[in-house]
PDB file of N, CA and C in Angstrom:
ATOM      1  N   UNK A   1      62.684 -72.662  83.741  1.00  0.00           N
ATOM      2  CA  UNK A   1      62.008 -71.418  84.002  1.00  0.00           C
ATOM      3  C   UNK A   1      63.048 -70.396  84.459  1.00  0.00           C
ATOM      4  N   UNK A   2      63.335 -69.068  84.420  1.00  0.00           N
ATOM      5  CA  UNK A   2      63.426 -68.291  84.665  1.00  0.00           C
ATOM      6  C   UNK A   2      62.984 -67.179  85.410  1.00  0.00           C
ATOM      7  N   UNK A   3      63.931 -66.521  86.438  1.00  0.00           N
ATOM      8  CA  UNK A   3      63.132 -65.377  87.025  1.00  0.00           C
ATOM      9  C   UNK A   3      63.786 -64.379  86.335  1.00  0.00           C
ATOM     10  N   UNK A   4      62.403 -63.421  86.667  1.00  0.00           N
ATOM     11  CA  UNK A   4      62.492 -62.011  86.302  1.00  0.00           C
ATOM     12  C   UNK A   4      61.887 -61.185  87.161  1.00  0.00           C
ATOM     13  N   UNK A   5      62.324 -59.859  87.195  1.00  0.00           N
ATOM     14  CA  UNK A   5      62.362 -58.877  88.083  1.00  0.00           C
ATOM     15  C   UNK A   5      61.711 -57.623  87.842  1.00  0.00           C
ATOM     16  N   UNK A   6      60.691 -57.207  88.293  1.00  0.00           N
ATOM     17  CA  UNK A   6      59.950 -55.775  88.095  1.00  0.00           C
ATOM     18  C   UNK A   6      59.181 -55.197  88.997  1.00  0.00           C
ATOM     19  N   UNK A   7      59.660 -53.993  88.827  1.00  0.00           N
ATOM     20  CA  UNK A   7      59.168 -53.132  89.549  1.00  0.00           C
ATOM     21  C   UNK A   7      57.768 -52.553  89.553  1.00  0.00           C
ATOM     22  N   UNK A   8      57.128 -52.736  90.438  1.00  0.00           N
ATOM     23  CA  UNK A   8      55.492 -52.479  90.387  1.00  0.00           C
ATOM     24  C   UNK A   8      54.584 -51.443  91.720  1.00  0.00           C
ATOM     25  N   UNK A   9      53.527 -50.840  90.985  1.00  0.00           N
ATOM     26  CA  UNK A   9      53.653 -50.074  92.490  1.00  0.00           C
ATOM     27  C   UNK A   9      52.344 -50.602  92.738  1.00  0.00           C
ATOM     28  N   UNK A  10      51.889 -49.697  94.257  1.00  0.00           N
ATOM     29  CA  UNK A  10      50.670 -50.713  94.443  1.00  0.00           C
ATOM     30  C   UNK A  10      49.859 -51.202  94.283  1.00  0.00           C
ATOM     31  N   UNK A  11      49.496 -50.433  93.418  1.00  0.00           N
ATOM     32  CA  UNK A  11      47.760 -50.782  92.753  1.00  0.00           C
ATOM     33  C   UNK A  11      48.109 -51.835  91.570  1.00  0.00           C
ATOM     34  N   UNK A  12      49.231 -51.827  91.094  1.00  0.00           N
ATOM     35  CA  UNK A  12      49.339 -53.304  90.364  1.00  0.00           C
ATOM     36  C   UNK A  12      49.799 -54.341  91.479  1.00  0.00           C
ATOM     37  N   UNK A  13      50.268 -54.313  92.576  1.00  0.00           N
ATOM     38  CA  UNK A  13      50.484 -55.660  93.759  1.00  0.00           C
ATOM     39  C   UNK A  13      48.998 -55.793  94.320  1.00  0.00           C
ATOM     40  N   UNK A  14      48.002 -55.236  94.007  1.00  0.00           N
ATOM     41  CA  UNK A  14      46.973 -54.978  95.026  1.00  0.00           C
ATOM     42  C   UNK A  14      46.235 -55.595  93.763  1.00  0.00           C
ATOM     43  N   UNK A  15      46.230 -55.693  92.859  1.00  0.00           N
ATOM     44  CA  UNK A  15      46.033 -56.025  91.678  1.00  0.00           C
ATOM     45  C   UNK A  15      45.900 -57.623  91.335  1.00  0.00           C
ATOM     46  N   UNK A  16      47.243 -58.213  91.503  1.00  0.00           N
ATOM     47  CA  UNK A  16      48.079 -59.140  91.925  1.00  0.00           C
ATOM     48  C   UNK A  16      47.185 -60.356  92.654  1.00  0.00           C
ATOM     49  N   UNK A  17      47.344 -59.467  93.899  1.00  0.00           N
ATOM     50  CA  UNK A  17      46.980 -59.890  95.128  1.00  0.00           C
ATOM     51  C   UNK A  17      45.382 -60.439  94.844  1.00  0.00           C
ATOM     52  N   UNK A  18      44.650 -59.431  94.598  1.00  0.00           N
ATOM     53  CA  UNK A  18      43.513 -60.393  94.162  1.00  0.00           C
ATOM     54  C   UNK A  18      43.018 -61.313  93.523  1.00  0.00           C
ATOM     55  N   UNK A  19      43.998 -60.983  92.479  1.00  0.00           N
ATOM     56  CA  UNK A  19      43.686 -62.059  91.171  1.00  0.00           C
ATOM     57  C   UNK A  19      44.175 -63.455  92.214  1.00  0.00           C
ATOM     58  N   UNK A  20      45.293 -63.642  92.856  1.00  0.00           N
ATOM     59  CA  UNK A  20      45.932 -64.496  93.431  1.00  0.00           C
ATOM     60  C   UNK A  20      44.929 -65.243  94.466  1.00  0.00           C
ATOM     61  N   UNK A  21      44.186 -64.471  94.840  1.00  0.00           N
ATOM     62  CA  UNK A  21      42.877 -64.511  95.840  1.00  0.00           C
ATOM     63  C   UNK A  21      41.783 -65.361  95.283  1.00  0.00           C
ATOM     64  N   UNK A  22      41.637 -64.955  94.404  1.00  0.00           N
ATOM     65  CA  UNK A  22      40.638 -65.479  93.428  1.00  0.00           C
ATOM     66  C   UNK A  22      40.912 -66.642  92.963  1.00  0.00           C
ATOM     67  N   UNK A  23      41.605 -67.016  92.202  1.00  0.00           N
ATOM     68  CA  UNK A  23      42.327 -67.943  91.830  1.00  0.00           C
ATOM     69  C   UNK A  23      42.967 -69.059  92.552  1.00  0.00           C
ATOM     70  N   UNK A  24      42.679 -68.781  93.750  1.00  0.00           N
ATOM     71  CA  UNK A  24      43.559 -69.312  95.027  1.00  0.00           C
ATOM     72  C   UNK A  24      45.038 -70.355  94.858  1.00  0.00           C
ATOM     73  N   UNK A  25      45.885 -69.426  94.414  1.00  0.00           N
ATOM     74  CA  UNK A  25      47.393 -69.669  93.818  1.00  0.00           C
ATOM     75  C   UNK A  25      47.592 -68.077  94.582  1.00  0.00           C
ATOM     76  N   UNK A  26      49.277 -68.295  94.199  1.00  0.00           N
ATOM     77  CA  UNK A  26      50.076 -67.178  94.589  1.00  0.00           C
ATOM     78  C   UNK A  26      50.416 -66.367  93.480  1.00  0.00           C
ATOM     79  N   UNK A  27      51.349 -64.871  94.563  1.00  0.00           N
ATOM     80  CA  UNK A  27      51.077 -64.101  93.220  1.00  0.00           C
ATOM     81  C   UNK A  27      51.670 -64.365  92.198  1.00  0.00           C
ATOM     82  N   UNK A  28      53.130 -65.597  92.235  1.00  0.00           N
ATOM     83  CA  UNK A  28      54.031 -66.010  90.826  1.00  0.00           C
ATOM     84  C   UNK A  28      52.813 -66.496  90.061  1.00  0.00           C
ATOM     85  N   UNK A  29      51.866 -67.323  90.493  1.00  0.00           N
ATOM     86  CA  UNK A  29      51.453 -68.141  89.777  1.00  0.00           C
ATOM     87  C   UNK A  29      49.962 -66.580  88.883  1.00  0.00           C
ATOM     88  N   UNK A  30      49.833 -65.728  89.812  1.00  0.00           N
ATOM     89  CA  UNK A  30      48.869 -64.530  89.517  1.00  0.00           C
ATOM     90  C   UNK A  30      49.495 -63.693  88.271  1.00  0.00           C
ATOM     91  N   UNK A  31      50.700 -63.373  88.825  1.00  0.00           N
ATOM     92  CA  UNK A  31      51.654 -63.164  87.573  1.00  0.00           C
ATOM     93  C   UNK A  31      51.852 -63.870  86.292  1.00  0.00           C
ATOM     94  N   UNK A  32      52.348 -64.812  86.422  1.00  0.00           N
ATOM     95  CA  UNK A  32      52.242 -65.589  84.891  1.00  0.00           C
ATOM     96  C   UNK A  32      51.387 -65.772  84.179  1.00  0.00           C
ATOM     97  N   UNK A  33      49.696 -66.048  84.949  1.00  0.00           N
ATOM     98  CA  UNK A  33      48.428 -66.098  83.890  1.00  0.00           C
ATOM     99  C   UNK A  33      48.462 -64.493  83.576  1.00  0.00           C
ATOM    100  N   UNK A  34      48.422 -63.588  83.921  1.00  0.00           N
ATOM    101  CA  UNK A  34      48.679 -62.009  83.725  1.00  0.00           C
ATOM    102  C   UNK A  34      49.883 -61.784  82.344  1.00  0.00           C
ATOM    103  N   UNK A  35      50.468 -61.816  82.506  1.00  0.00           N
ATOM    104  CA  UNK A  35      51.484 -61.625  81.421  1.00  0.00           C
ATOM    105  C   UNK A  35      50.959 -62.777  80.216  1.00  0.00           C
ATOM    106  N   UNK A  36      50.920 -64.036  80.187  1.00  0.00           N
ATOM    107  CA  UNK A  36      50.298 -64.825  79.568  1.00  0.00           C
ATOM    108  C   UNK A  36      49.098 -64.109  78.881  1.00  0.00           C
ATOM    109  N   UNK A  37      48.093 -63.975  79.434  1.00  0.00           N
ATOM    110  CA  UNK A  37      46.558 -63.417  78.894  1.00  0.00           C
ATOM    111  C   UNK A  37      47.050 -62.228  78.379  1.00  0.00           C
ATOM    112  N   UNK A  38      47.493 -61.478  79.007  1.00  0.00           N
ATOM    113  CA  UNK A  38      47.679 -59.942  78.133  1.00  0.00           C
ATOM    114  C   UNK A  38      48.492 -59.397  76.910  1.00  0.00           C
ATOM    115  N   UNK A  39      49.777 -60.351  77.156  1.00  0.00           N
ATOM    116  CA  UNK A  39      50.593 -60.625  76.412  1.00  0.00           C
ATOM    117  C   UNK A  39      49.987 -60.844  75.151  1.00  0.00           C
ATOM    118  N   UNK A  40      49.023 -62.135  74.826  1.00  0.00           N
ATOM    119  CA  UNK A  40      48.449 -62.693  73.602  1.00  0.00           C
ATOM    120  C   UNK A  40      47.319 -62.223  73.526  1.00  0.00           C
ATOM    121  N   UNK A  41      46.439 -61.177  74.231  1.00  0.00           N
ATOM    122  CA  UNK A  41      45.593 -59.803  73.827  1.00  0.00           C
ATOM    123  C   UNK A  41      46.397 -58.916  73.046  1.00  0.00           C
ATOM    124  N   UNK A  42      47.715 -58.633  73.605  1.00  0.00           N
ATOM    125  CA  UNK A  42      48.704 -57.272  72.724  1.00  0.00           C
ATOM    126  C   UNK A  42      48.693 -57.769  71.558  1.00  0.00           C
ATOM    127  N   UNK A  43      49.184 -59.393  71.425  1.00  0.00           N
ATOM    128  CA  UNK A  43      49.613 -59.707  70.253  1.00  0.00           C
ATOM    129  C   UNK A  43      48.678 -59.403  69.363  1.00  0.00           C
ATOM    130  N   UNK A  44      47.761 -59.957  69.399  1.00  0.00           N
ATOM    131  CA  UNK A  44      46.317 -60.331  68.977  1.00  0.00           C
ATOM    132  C   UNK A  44      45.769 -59.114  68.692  1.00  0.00           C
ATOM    133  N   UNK A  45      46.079 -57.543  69.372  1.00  0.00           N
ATOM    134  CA  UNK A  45      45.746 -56.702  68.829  1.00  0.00           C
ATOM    135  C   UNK A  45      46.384 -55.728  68.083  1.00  0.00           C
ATOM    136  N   UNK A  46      47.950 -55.525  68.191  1.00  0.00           N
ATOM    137  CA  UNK A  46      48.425 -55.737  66.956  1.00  0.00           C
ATOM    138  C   UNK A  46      48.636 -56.126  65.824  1.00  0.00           C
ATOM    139  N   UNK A  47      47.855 -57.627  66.375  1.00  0.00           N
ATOM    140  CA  UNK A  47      48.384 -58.177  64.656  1.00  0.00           C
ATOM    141  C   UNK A  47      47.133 -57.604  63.916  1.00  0.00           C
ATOM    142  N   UNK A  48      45.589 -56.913  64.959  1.00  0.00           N
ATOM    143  CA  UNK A  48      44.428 -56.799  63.922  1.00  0.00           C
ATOM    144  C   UNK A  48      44.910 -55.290  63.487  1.00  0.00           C
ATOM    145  N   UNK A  49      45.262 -54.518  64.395  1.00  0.00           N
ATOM    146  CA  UNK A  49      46.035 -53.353  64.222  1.00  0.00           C
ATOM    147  C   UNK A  49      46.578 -53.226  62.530  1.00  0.00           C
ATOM    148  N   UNK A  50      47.744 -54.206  62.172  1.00  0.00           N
ATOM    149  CA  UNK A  50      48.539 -53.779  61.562  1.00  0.00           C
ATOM    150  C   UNK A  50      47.791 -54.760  60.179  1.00  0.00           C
ATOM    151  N   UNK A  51      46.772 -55.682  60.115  1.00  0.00           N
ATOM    152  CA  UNK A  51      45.781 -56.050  59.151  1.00  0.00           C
ATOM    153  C   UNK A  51      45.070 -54.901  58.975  1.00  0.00           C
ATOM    154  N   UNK A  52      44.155 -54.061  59.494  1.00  0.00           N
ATOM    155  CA  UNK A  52      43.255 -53.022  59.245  1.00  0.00           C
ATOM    156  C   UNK A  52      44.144 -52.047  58.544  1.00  0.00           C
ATOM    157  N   UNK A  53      45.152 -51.608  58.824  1.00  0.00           N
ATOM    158  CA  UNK A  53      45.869 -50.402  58.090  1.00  0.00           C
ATOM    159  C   UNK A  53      46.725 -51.179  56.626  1.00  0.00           C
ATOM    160  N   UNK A  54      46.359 -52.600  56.377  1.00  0.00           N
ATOM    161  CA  UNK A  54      46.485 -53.322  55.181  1.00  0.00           C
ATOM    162  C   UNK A  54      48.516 -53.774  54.936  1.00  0.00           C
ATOM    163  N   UNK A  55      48.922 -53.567  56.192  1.00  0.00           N
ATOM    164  CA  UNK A  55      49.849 -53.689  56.137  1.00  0.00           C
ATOM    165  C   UNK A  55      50.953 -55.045  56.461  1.00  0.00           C
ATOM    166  N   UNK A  56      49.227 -55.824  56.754  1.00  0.00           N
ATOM    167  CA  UNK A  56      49.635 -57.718  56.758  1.00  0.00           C
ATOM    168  C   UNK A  56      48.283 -58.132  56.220  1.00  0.00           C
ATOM    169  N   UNK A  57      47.972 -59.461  55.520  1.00  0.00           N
ATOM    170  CA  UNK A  57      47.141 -60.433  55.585  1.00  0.00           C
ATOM    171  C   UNK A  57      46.751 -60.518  56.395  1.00  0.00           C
ATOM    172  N   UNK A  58      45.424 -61.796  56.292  1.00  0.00           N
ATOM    173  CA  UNK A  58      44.944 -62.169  57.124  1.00  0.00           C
ATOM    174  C   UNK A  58      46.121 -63.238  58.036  1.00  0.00           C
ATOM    175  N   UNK A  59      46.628 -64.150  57.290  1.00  0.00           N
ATOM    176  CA  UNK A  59      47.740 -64.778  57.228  1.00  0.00           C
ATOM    177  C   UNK A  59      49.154 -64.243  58.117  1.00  0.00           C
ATOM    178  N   UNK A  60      49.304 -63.150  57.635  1.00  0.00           N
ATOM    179  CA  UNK A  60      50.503 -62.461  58.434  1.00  0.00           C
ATOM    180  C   UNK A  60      49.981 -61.666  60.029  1.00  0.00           C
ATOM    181  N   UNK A  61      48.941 -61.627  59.957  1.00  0.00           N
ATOM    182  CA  UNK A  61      48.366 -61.194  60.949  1.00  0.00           C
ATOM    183  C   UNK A  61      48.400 -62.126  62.090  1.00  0.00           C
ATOM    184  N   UNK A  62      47.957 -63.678  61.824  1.00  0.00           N
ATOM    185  CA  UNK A  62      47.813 -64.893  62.443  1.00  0.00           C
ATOM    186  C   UNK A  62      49.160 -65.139  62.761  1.00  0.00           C
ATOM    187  N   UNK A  63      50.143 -64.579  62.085  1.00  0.00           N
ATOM    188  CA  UNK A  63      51.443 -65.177  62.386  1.00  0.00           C
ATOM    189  C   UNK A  63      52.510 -63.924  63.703  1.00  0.00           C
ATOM    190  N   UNK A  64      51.953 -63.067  63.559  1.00  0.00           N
ATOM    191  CA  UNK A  64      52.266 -61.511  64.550  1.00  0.00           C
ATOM    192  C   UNK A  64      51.468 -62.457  65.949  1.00  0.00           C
ATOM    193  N   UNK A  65      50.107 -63.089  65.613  1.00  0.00           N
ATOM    194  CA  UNK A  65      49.772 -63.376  66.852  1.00  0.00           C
ATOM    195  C   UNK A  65      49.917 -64.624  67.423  1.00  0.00           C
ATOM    196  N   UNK A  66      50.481 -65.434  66.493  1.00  0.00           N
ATOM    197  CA  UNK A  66      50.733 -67.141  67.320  1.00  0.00           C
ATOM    198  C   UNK A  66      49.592 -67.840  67.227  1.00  0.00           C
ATOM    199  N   UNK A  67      48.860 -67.132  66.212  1.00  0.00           N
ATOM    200  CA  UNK A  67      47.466 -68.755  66.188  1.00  0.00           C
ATOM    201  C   UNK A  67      47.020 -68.916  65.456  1.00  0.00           C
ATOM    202  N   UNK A  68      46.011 -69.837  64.934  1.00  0.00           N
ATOM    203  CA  UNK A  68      45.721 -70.078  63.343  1.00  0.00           C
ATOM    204  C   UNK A  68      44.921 -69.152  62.318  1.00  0.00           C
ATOM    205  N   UNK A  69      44.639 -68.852  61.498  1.00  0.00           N
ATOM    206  CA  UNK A  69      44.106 -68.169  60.229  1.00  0.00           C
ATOM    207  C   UNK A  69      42.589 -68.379  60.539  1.00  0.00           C
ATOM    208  N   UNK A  70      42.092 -69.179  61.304  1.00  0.00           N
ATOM    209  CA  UNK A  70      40.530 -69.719  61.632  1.00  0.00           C
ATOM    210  C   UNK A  70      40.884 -68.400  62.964  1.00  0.00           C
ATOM    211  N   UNK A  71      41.335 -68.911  63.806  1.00  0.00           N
ATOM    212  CA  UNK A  71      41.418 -67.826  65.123  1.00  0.00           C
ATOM    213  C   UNK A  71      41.434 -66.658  64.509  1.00  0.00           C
ATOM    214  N   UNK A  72      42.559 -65.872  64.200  1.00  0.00           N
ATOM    215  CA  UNK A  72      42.640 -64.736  63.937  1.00  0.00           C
ATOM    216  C   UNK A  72      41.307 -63.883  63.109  1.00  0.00           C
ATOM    217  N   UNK A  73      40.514 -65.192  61.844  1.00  0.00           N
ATOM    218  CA  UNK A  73      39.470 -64.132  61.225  1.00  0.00           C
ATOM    219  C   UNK A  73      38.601 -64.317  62.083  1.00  0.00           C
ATOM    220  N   UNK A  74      38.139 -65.347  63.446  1.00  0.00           N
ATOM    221  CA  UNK A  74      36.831 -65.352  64.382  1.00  0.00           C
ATOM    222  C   UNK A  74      37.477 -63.846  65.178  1.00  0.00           C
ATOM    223  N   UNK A  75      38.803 -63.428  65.685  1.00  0.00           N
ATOM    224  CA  UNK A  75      39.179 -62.732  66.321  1.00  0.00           C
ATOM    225  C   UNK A  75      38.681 -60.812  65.263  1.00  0.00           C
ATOM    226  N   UNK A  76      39.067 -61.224  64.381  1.00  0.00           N
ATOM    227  CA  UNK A  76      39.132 -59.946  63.394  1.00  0.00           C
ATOM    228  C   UNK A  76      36.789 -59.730  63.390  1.00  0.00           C
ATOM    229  N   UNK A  77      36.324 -61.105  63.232  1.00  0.00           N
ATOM    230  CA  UNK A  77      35.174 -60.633  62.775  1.00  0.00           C
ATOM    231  C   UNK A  77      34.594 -60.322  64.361  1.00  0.00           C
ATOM    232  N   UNK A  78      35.222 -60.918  65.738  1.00  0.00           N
ATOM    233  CA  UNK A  78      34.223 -60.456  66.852  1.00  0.00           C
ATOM    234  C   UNK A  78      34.434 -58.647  67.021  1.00  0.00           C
ATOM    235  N   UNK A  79      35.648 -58.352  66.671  1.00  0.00           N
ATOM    236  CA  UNK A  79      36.319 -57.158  66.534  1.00  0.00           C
ATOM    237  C   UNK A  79      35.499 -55.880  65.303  1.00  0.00           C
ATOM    238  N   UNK A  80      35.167 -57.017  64.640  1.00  0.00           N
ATOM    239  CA  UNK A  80      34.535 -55.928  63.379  1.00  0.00           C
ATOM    240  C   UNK A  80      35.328 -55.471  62.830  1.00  0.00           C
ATOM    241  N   UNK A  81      36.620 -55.952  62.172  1.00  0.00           N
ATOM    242  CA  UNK A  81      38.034 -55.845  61.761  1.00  0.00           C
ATOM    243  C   UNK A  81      37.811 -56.307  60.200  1.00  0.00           C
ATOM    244  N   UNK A  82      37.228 -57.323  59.821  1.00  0.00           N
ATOM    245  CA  UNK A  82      36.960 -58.256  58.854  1.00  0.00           C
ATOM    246  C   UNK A  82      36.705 -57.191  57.562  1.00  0.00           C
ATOM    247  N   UNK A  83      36.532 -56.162  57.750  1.00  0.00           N
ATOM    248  CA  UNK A  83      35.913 -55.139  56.389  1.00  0.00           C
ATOM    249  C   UNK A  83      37.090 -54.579  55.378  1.00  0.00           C
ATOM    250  N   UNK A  84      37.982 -54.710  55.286  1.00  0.00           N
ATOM    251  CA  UNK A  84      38.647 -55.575  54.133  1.00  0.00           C
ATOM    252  C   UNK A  84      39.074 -56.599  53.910  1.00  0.00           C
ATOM    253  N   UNK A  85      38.882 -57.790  53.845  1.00  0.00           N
ATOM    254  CA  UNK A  85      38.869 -58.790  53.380  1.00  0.00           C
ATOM    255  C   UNK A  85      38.372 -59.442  52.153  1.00  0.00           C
ATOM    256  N   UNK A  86      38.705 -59.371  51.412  1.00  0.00           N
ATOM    257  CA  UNK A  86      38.170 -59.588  50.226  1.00  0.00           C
ATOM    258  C   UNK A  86      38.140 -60.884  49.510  1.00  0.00           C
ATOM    259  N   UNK A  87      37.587 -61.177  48.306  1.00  0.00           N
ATOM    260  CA  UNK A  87      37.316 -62.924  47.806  1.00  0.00           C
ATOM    261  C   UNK A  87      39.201 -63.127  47.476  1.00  0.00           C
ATOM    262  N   UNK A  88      39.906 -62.166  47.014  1.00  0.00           N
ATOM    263  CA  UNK A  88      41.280 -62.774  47.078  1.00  0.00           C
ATOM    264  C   UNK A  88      42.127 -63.288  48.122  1.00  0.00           C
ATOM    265  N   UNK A  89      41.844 -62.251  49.266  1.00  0.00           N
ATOM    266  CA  UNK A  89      42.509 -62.451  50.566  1.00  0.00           C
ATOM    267  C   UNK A  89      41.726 -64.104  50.721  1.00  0.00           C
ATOM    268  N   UNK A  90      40.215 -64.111  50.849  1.00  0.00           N
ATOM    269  CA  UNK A  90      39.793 -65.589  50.944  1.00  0.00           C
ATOM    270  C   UNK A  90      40.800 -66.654  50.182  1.00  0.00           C
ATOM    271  N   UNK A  91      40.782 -66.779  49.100  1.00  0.00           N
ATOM    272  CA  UNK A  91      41.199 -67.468  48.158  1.00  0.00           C
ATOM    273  C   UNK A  91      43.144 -67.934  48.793  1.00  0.00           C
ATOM    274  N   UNK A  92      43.578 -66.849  48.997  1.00  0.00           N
ATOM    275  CA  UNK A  92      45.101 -66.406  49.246  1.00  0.00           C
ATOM    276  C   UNK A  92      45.048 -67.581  50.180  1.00  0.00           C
ATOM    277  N   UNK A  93      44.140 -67.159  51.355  1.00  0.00           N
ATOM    278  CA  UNK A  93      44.066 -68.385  52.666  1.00  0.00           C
ATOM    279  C   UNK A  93      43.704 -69.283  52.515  1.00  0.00           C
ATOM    280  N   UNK A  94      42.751 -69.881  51.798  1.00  0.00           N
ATOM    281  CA  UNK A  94      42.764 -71.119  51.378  1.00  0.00           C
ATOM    282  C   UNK A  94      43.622 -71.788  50.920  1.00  0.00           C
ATOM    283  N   UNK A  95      43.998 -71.126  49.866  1.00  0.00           N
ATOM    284  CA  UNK A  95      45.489 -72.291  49.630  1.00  0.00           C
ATOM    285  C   UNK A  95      46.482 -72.354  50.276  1.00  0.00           C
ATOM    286  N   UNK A  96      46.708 -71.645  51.140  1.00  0.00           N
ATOM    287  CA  UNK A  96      47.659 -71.540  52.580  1.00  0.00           C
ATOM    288  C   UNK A  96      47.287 -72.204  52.972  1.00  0.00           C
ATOM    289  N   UNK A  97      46.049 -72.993  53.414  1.00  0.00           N
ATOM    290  CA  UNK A  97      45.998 -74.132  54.059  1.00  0.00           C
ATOM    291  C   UNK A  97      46.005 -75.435  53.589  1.00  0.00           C
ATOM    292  N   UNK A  98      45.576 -75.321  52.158  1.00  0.00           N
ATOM    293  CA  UNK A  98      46.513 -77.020  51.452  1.00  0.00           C
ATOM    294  C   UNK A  98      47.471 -77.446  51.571  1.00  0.00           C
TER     295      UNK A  98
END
């Protein structure tokens, strides 16, 4: 593991602090599920980001976010993202998974 260093002002330590509260861990440990969860929200919404403007697959999309082609289209259809997708893109992913 590694440390790292950042600067934060209060309302993100106060932030922190609760989650840490809640969770009843400290704030390293408040921190890491934080960066963790949000981190793979960014991803996850970039990768639907840059699918909707047709500029990845469904496939390349899953791969911007680190999880499978099943995740990413449950992620794209809770999103309401899914509206281009078409029987090729289907087809494309299917055999990606043989």
């Amino acid at each position: 593991m590694e440390n790292v260093t950042a600067r934060m002002s209060d309302e993100e330590l106060d932030l922190l602090d609760r989650l840490a509260e809640q969770r009843g861990g400290g704030r390293s440990d408040a921190i890491r599920e934080a960066v963790r969860r949000g981190a793979r929200e960014e991803l996850i919404r970039i990768a639907l980001e840059r699918y909707r403007e047709g500029e990845v697959g469904m496939r390349g999309a899953a791969e911007i976010a680190g999880v499978s082609i099943a995740r990413m289209m449950a992620e794209a259809n809770d999103r309401n993202v899914l509206s281009n997708y078409d029987e090729a893109d289907l087809e494309a992913d299917v055999d990606a998974l043989r």
